[in-house]
Protein backbone atom coordinates (compact mmCIF):
# COMPACT_ATOMS: atom_id res chain seq x y z
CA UNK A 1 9.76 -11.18 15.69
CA UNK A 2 10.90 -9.55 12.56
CA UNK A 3 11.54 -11.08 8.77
CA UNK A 4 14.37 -10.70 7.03
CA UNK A 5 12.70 -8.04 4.78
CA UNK A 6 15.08 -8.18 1.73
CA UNK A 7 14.65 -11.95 2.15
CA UNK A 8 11.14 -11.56 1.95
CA UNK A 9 11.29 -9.24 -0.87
CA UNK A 10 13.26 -10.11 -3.10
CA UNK A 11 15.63 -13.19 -2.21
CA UNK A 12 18.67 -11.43 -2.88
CA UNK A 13 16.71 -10.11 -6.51
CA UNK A 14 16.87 -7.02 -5.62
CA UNK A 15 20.93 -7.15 -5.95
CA UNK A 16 20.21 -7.27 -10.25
CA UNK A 17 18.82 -3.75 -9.63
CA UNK A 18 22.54 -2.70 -9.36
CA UNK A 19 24.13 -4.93 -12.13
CA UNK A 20 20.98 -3.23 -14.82
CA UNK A 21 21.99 0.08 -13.01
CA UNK A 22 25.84 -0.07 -13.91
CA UNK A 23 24.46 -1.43 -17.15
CA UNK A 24 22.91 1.55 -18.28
CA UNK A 25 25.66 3.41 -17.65
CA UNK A 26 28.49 1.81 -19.39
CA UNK A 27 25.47 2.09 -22.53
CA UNK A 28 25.31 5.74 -21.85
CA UNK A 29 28.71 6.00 -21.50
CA UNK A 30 29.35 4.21 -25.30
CA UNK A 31 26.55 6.25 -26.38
CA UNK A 32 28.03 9.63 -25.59
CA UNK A 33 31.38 8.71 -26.79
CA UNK A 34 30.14 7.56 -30.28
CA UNK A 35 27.85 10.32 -30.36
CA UNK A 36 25.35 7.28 -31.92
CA UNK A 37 22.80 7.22 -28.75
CA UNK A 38 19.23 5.88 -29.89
CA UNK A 39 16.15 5.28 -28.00
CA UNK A 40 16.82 2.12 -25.27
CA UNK A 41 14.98 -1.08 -25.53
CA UNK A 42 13.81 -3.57 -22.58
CA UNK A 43 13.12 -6.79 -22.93
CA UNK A 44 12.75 -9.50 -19.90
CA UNK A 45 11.39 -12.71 -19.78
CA UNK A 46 8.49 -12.26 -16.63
CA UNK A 47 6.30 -15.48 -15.73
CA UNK A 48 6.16 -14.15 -11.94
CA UNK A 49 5.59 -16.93 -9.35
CA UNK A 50 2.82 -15.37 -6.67
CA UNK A 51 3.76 -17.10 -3.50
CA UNK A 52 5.09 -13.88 -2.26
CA UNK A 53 2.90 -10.73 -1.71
CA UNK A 54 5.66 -8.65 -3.00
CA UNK A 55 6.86 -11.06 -6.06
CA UNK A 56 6.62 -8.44 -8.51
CA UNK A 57 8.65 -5.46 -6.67
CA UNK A 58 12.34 -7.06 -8.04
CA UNK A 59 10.92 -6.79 -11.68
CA UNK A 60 9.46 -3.93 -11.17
CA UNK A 61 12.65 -1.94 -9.87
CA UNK A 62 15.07 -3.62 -12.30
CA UNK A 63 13.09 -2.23 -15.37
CA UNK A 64 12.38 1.04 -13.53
CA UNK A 65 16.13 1.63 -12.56
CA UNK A 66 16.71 0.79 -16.35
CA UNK A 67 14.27 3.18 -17.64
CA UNK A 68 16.06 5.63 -14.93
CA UNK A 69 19.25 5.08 -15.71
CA UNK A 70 18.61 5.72 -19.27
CA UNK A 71 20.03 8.62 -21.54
CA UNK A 72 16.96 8.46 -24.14
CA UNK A 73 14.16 10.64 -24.19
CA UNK A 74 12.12 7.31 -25.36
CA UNK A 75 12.21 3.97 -23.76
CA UNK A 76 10.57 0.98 -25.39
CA UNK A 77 9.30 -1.97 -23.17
CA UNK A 78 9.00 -4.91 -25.27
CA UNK A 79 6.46 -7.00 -23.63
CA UNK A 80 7.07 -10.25 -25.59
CA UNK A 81 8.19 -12.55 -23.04
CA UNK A 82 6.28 -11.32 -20.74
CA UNK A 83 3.76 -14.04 -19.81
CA UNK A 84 1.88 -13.19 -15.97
CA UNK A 85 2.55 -10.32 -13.87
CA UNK A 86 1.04 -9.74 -10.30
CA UNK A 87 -0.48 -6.75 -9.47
CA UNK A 88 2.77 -5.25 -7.15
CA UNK A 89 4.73 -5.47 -10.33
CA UNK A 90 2.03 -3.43 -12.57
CA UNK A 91 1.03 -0.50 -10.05
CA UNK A 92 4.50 -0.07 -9.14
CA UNK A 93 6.09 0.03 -12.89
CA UNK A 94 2.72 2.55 -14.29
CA UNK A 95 3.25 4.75 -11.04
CA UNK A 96 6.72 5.11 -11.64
CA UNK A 97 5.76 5.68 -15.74
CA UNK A 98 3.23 8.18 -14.88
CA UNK A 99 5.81 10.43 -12.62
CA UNK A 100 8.98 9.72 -14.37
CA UNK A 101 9.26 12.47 -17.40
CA UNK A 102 10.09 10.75 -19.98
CA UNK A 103 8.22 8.58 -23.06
CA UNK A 104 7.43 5.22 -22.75
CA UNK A 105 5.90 2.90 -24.83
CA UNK A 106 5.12 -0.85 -25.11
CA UNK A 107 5.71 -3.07 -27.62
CA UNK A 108 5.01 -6.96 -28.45
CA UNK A 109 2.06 -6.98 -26.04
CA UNK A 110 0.80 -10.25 -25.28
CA UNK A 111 -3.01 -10.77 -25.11
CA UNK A 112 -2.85 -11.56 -21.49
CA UNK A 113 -0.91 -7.89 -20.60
CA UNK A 114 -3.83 -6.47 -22.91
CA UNK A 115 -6.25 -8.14 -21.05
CA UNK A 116 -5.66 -6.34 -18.03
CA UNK A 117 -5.08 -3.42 -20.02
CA UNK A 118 -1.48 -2.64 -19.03
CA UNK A 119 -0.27 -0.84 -21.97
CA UNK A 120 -3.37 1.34 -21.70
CA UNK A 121 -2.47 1.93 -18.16
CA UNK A 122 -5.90 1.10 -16.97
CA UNK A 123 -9.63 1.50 -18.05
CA UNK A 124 -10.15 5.30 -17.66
CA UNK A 125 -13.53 4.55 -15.77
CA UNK A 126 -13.67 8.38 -14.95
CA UNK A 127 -14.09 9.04 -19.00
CA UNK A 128 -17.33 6.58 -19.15
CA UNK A 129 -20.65 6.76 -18.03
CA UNK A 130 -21.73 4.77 -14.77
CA UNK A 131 -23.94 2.65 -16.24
CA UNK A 132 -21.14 1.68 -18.76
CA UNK A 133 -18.46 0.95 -16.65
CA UNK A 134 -20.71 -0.98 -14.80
CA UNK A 135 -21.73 -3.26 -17.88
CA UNK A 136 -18.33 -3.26 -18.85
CA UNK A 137 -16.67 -4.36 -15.67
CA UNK A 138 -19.81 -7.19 -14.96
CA UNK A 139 -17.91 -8.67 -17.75
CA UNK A 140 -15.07 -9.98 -15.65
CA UNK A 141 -17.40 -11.72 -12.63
CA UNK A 142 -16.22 -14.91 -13.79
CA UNK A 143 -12.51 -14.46 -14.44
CA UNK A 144 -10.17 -14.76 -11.93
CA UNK A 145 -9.00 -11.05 -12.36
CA UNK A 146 -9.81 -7.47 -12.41
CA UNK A 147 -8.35 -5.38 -15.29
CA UNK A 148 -6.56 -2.47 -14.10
CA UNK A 149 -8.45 0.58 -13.37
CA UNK A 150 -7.81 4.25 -13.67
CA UNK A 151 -10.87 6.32 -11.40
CA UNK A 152 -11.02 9.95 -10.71
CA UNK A 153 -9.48 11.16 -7.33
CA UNK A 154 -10.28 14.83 -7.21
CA UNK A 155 -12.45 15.90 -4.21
CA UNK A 156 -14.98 16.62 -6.54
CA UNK A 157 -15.71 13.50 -7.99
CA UNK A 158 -15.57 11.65 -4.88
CA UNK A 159 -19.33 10.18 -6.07
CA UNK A 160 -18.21 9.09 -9.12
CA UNK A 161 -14.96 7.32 -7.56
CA UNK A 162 -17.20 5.84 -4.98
CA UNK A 163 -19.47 4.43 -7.68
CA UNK A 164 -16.68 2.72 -9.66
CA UNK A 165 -15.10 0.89 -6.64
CA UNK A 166 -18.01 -0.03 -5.27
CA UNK A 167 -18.69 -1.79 -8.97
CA UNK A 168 -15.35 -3.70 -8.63
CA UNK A 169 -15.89 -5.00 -5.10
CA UNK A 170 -19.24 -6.61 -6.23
CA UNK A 171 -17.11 -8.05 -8.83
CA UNK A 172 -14.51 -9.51 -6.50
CA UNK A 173 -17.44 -10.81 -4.10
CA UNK A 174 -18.78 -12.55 -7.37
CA UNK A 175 -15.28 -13.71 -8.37
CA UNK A 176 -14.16 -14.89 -4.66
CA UNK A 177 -16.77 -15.98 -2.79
CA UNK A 178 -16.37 -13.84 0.19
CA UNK A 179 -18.84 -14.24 3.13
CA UNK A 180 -20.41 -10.86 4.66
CA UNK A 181 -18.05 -10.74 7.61
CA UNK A 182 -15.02 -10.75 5.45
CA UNK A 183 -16.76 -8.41 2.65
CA UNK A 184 -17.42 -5.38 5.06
CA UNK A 185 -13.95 -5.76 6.09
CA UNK A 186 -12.59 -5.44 2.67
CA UNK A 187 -15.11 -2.42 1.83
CA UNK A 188 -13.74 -0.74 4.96
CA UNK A 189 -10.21 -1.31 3.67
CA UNK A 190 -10.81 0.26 0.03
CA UNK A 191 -12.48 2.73 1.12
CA UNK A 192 -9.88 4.58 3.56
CA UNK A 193 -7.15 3.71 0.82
CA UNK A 194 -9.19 5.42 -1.83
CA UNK A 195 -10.00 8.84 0.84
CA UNK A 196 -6.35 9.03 1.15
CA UNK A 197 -5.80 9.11 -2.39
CA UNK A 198 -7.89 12.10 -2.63
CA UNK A 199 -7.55 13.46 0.96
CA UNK A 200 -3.57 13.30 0.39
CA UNK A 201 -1.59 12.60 -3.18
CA UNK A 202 -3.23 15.80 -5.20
CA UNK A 203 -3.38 13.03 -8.06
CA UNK A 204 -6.09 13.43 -10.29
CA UNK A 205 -6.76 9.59 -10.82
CA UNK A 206 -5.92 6.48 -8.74
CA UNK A 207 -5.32 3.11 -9.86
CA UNK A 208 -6.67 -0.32 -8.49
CA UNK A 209 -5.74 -3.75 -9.77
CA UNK A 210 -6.87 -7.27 -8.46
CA UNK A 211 -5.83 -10.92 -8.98
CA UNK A 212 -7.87 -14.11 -7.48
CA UNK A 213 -6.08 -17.06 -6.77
CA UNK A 214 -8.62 -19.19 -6.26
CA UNK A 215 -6.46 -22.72 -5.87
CA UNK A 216 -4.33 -20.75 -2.90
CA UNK A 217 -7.55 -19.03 -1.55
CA UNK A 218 -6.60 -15.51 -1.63
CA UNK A 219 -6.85 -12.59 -3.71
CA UNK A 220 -4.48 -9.89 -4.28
CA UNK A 221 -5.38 -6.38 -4.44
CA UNK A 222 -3.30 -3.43 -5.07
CA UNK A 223 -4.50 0.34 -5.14
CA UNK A 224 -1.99 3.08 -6.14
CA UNK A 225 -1.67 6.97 -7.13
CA UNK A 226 1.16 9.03 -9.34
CA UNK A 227 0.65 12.02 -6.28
CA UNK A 228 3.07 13.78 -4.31
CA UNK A 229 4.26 10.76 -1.87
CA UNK A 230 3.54 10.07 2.04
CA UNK A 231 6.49 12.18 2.35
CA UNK A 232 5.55 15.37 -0.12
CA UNK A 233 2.25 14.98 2.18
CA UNK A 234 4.23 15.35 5.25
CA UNK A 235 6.20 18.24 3.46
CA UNK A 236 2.97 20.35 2.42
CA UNK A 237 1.96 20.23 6.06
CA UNK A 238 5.34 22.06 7.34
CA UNK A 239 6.13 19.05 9.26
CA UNK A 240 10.37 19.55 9.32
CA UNK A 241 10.56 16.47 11.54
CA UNK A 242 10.26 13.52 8.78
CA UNK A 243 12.49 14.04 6.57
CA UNK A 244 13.06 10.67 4.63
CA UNK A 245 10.79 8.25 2.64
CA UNK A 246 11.17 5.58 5.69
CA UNK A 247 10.52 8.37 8.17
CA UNK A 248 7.63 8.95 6.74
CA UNK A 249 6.15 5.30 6.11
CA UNK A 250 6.49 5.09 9.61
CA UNK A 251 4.75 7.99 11.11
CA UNK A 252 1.64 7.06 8.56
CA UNK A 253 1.14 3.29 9.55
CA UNK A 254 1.70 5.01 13.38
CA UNK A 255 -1.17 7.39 12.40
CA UNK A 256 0.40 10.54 12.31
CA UNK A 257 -1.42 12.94 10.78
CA UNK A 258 0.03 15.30 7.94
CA UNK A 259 -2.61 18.08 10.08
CA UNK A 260 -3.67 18.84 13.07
CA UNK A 261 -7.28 18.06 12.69
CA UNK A 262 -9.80 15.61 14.30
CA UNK A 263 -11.07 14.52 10.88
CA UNK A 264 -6.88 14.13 9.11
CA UNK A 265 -6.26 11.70 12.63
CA UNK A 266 -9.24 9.89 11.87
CA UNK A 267 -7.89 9.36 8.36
CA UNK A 268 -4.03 8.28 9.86
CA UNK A 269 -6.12 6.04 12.39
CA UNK A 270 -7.88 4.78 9.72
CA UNK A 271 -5.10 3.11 7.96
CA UNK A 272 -3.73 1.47 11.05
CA UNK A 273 -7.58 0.06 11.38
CA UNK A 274 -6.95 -1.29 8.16
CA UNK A 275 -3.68 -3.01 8.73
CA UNK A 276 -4.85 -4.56 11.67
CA UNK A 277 -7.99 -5.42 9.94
CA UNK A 278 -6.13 -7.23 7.57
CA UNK A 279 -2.92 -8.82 8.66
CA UNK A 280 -4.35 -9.66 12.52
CA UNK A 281 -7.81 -10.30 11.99
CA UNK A 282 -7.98 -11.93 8.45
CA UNK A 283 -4.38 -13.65 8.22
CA UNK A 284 -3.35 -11.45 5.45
CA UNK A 285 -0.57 -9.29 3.93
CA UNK A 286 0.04 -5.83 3.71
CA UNK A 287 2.82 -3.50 1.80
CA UNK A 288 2.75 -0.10 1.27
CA UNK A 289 5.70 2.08 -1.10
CA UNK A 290 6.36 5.57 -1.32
CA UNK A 291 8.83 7.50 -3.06
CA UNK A 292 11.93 5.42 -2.40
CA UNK A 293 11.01 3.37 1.17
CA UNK A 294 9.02 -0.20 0.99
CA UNK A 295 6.75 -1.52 4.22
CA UNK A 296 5.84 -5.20 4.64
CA UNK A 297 3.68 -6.51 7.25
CA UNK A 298 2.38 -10.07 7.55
CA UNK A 299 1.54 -12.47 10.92
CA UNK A 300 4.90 -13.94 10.63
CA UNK A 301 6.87 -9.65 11.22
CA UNK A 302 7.51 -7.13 9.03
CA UNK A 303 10.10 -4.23 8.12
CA UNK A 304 10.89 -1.18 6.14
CA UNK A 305 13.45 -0.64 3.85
CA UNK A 306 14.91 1.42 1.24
CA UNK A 307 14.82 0.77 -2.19
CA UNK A 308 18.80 0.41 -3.46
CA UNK A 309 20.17 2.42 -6.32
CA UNK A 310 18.36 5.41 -5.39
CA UNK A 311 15.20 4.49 -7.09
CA UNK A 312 12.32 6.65 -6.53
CA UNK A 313 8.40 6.17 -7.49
CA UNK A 314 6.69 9.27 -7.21
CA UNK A 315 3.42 7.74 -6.12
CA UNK A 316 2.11 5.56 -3.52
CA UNK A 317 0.99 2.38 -3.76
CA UNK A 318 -0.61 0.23 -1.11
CA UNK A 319 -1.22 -3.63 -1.90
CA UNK A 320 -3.26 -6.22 0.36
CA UNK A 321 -3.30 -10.26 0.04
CA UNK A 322 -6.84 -11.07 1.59
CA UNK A 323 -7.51 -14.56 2.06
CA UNK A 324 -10.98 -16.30 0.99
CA UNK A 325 -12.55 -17.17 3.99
CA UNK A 326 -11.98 -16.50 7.97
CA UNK A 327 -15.37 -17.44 9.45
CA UNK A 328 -14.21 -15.88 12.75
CA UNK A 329 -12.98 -12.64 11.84
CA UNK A 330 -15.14 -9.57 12.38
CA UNK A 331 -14.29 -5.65 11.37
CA UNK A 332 -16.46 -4.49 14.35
CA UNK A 333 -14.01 -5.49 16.22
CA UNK A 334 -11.01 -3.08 14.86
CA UNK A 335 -13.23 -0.19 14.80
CA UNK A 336 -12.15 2.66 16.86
C-alpha cells in the first residue's frame, strides 16, 4: 500500500514553493521596471521538527526556488533565525548551491549552523592529512552530530575517500551505540552510496552529513554529490529510453544499469541491496533526489514525485533514517 507522498513530504508545504516562486517574480518584475534591481536577500525562520525523514525538503525547495527565481547575480541567505536544520534540508540546499551558477553567501550565522559547518559547505577532509581529519573528527564522538563533510570522489582517490568515511562511521558507532549486526549493515550501505558517487556523478567531491537522535533512537544520515544526476548518468550511457528525472529514479532503485557490464549491474543491484537492507530489514527510511524527481520508501509505502515549480538540483542526494538497535536483523541475509 502506497503513502500519500506529498502528504508525507511536505503536508501541503510544498504548495509555499509556488507563492515564493510568483514572489520573485513580481520583485523581478519591479526591479526591471525601476531599473533599481540589487542583490536579493532571504531570510526564514527554520527550527525544523525531525519526525519526518524528509522534514527539511519544503525548506529546502522554497529557498532554492527563491534563489532560482532570482534576477541577481548575488543572493544573500541570512541565517539568523535559523535555529536546527536536518540533514535533508542541508545536502539538498549546498547541492543545489554548488550547481546553480550564481553567488551565494551567508550571513548572520548562528553558532549551531557553524557548528556543522554549513556556510563552509563542509570540512574539505580531501585538503587535510589522514591523521588530521581523523583527530579532528574524534572530536565529535560524543555529540549527537556529525559536521558536514566534503571527501574526494575522483577514481583516484578512492583510498583516501575510503579512509575518511570509514573515520565517520567509527564516530557514529561511538555516538549511537550500534551493535555489530546493525554496524556491517550500515558500512555496506555507505559504501555502495559512496562507489556510486565516484562510479557515476563525475563530481569531484561528495558530501555526507549525520544527525543522532538519541531520545527517538535513530540517526539520520544523508550522503550527496553536485554531479551530473541519475539521469545525465543514464544520458552518457546512450540510453534514449529514460528520458525524465522520475524515469530515471526508477530504473536505478530497479537496478538498471547506466552499462552493460557485470561489474555497473552489480553496482545498480547494489543499491536495491541497500534499500532493502534498510527499510525491510532494519525498519528504516530511505529517499533518494535527483535533478527534479524525489523517491521515498519506508515499511508503511512509498512514491516518486516531481518537484513543483520546475525546480532542479543538479546533484544527487541519497538520505537514510537507521534506527538504533534491531537485534534480529542481519545484512547476510540481503546479500546477493
Amino acid at each position: 500500500m502506497y503513502i500519500n507522498i506529498f502528504e508525507y513530504i511536505c503536508s501541503n508545504e510544498l504548495c509555499y514553493t509556488f507563492v515564493y516562486s510568483i514572489a520573485a517574480l513580481v520583485a523581478a518584475f519591479i526591479c526591471h521596471w525601476s531599473g533599481t534591481c540589487c542583490d536579493m536577500k532571504i531570510k526564514e525562520k527554520i527550527n525544523m521538527n525531525h519526525a519526518k525523514l524528509s522534514a527539511g525538503l519544503s525548506a529546502a525547495f522554497r529557498i532554492c526556488a527563491r534563489v532560482a527565481d532570482s534576477p541577481d547575480k548575488v543572493d544573500e541567505i541570512d541565517l539568523s533565525d535559523v535555529e536546527f536544520v536536518t540533514p535533508t534540508f542541508a545536502l539538498p540546499f549546498l547541492v543545489f548551491a554548488d550547481g546553480h551558477g550564481k553567488d551565494i553567501y551567508m550571513s548572520n550565522v548562528s553558532s549551531y549552523m557553524r557548528s556543522i559547518h554549513f556556510e563552509s559547505r563542509g570540512v574539505d577532509s580531501g585538503a587535510m592529512e589522514l591523521t588530521e581529519f581523523s583527530a579532528f573528527i574524534e572530536r565529535y564522538s560524543q555529540k549527537r552530530f556529525v559536521p558536514i563533510v566534503r571527501f574526494p570522489a575522483q577514481k583516484t582517490r578512492i583510498s583516501d575517500r575510503d579512509c575518511i568515511l570509514s573515520a565517520v562511521e567509527n564516530i557514529l558507532v561511538k555516538q549511537t551505540g550500534w551493535k555489530s549486526n546493525v554496524t556491517h549493515g550500515i558500512k555496506y550501505m555507505l559504501s555502495e552510496m559512496a562507489d556510486n558517487i565516484s562510479e557515476h556523478s563525475r563530481s569531484e567531491y561528495g558530501y555526507i552529513f549525520a544527525q543522532c537522535y538519541p531520545t527517538y533512537g535513530y540517526a539520520d544520515i544523508c550522503l550527496g554529490d553536485a554531479g551530473i544526476t541519475i539521469l545525465g548518468s543514464y544520458q552518457l550511457a546512450n540510453n534514449k529510453e529514460i528520458k525524465t528525472d522520475i524515469e530515471a529514479l526508477k530504473a536505478a532503485n530497479k537496478g538498471i544499469s547506466t552499462k552493460n557490464l557485470p561489474e555497473s549491474v552489480n553496482r545498480g543491484y547494489g543499491l536495491i541491496t541497500s534499500r532493502e537492507m534498510l527499510v525491510r530489514g532494519l525498519g528504516g527510511q530511505y529517499l533518494m533526489l535527483s535533478g527534479g524527481a524525489v523517491y521515498v520508501d519506508t515499511p508503511n509505502g512509498g512514491g516518486y514525485i516531481e518537484i513543483p515549480g520546475g525546480l532542479r538540483f543538479k546533484g544527487t542526494v541519497i538520505a537514510l533514517r537507521l534506527p538504533y538497535h534491531n537485534d534480529n536483523f542481519s545484512y547476510l541475509d540481503y546479500l546477493e
